[in-house]
N, C-alpha and C. Protein backbone atom coordinates (compact mmCIF):
# COMPACT_ATOMS: atom_id res chain seq x y z
N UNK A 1 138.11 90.13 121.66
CA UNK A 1 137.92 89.60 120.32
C UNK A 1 136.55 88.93 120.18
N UNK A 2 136.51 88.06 121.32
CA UNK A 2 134.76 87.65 121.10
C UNK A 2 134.04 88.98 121.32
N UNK A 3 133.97 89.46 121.37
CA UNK A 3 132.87 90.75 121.24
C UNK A 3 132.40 90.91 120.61
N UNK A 4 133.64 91.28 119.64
CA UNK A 4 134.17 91.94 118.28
C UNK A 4 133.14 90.81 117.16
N UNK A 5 133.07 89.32 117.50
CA UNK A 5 132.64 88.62 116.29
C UNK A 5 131.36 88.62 116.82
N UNK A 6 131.08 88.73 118.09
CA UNK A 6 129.58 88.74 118.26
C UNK A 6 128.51 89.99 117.71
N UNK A 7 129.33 91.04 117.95
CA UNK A 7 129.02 92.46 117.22
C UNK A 7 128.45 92.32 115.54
N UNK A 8 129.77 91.44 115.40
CA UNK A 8 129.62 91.37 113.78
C UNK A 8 128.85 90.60 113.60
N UNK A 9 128.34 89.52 114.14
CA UNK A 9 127.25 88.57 114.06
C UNK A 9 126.07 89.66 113.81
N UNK A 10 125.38 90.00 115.22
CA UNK A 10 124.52 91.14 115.41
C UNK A 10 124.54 91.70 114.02
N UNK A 11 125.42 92.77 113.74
CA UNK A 11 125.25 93.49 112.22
C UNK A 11 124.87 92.52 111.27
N UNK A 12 125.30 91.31 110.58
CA UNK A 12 125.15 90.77 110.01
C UNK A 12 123.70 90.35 109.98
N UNK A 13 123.24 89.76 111.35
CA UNK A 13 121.82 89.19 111.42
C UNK A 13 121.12 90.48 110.74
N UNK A 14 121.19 91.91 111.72
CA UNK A 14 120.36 92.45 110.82
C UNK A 14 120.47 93.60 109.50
N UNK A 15 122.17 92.55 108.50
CA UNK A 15 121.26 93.37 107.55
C UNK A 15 121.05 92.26 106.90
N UNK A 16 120.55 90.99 107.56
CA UNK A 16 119.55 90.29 106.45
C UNK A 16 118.25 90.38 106.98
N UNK A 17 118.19 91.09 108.35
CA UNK A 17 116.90 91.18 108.55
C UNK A 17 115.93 91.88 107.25
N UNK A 18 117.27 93.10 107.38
CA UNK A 18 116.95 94.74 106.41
C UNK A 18 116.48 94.11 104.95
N UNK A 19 117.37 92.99 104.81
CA UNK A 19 117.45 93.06 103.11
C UNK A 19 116.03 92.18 103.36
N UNK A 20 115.81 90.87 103.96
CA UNK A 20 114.36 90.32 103.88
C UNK A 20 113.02 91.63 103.78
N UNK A 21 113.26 92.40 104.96
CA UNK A 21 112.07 93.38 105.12
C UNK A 21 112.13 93.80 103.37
N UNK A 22 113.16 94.34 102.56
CA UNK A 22 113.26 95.08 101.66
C UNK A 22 112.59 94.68 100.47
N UNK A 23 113.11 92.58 100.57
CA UNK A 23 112.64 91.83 99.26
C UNK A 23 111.17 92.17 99.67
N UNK A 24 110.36 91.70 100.95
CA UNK A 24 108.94 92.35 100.81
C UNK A 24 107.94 93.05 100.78
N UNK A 25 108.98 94.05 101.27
CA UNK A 25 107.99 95.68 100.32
C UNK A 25 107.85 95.71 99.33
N UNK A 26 109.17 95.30 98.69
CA UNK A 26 109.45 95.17 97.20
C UNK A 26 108.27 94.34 96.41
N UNK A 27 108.56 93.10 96.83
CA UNK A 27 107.30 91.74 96.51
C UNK A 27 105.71 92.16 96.60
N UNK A 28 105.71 93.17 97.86
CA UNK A 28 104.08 93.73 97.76
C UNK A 28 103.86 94.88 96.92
N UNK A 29 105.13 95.82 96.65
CA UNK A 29 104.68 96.87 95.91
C UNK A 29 104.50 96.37 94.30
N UNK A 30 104.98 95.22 93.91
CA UNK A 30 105.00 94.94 92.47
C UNK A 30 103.73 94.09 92.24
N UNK A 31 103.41 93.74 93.66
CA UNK A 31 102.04 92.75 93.20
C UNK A 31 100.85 93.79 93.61
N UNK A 32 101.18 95.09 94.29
CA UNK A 32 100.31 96.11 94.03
C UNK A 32 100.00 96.67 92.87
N UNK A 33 100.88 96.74 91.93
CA UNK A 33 101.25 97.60 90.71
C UNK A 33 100.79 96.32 89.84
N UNK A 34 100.97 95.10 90.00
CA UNK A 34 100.07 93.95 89.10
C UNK A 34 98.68 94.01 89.02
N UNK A 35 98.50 94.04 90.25
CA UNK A 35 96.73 94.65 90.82
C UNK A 35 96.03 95.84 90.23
N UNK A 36 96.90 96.88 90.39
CA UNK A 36 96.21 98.04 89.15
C UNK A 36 96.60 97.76 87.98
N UNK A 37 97.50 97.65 87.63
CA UNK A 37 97.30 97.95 86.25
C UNK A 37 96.32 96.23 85.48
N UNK A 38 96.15 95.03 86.44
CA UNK A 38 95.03 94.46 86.11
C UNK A 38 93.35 95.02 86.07
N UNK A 39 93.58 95.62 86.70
CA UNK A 39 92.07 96.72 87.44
C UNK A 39 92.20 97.10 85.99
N UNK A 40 93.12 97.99 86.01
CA UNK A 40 92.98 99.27 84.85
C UNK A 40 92.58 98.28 83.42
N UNK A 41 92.79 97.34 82.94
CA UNK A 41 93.00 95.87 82.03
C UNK A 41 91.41 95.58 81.56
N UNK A 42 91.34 95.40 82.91
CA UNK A 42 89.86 94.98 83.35
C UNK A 42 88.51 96.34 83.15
N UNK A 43 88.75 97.10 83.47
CA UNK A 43 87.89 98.41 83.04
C UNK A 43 88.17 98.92 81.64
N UNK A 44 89.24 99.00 81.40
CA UNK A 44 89.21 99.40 79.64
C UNK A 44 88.68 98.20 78.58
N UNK A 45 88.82 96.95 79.03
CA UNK A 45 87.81 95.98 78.56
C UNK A 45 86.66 96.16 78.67
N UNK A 46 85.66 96.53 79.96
CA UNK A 46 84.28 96.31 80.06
C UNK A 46 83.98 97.30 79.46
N UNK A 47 84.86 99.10 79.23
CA UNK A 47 84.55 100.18 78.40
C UNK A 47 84.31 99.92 77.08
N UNK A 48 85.20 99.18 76.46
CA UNK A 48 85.16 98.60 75.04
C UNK A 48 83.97 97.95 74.63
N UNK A 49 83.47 97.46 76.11
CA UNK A 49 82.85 96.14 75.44
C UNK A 49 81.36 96.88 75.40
N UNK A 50 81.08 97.69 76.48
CA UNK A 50 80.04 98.85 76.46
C UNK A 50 79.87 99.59 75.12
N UNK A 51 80.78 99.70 74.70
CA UNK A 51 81.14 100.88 73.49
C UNK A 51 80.87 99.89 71.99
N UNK A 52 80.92 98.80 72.09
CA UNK A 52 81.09 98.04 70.89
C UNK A 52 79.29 97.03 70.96
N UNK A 53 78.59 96.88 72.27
CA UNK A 53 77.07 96.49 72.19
C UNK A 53 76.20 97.41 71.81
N UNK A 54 75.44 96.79 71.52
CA UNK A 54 74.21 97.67 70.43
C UNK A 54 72.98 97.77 71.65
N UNK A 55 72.51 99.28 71.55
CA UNK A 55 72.09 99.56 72.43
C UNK A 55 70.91 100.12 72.00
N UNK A 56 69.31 99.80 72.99
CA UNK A 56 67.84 100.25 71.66
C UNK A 56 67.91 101.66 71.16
N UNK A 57 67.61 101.47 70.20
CA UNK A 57 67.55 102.58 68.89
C UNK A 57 68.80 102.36 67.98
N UNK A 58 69.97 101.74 68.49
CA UNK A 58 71.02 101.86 67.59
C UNK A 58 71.35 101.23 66.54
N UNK A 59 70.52 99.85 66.49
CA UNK A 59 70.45 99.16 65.24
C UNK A 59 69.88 99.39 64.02
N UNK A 60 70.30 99.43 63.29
CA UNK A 60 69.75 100.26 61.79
C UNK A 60 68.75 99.05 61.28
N UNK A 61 68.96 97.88 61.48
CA UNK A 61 68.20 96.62 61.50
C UNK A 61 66.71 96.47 62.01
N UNK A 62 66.94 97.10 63.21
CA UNK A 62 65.25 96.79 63.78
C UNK A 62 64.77 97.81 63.85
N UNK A 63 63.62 97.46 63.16
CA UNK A 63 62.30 99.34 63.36
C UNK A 63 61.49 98.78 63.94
N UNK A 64 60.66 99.59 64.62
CA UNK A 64 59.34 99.50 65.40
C UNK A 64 58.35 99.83 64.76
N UNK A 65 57.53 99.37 64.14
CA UNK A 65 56.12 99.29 63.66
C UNK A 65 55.19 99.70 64.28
């Protein structure tokens, strides 16, 4: 019978080993996926912001004499 609960101990320890390992794959793959799609956040901003500055010749405002 002690075996038997030590066994079950054993299993038990590791499936919280399993489930810890699991929460932090989990925890890194979502703060991977925070990371790009901040990246991605971050580049369609600086595109915009490229796309929306006035660049020489484009101002209808200033001529060159």
């Amino acid at each position: 019978m002690e075996a038997r609960r030590h066994q079950e101990a054993l299993l038990c320890a590791k499936a919280k080993r399993q489930q810890q390992m699991f929460s932090v794959a989990k925890a890194k793959r979502q703060q991977q996926m925070f990371s790009v799609a901040k990246a991605k956040r971050q580049l369609q901003s600086a595109q915009s912001k490229l796309k929306s500055t006035t660049r020489f010749g484009d101002d209808p405002d200033f001529f060159m004499y």
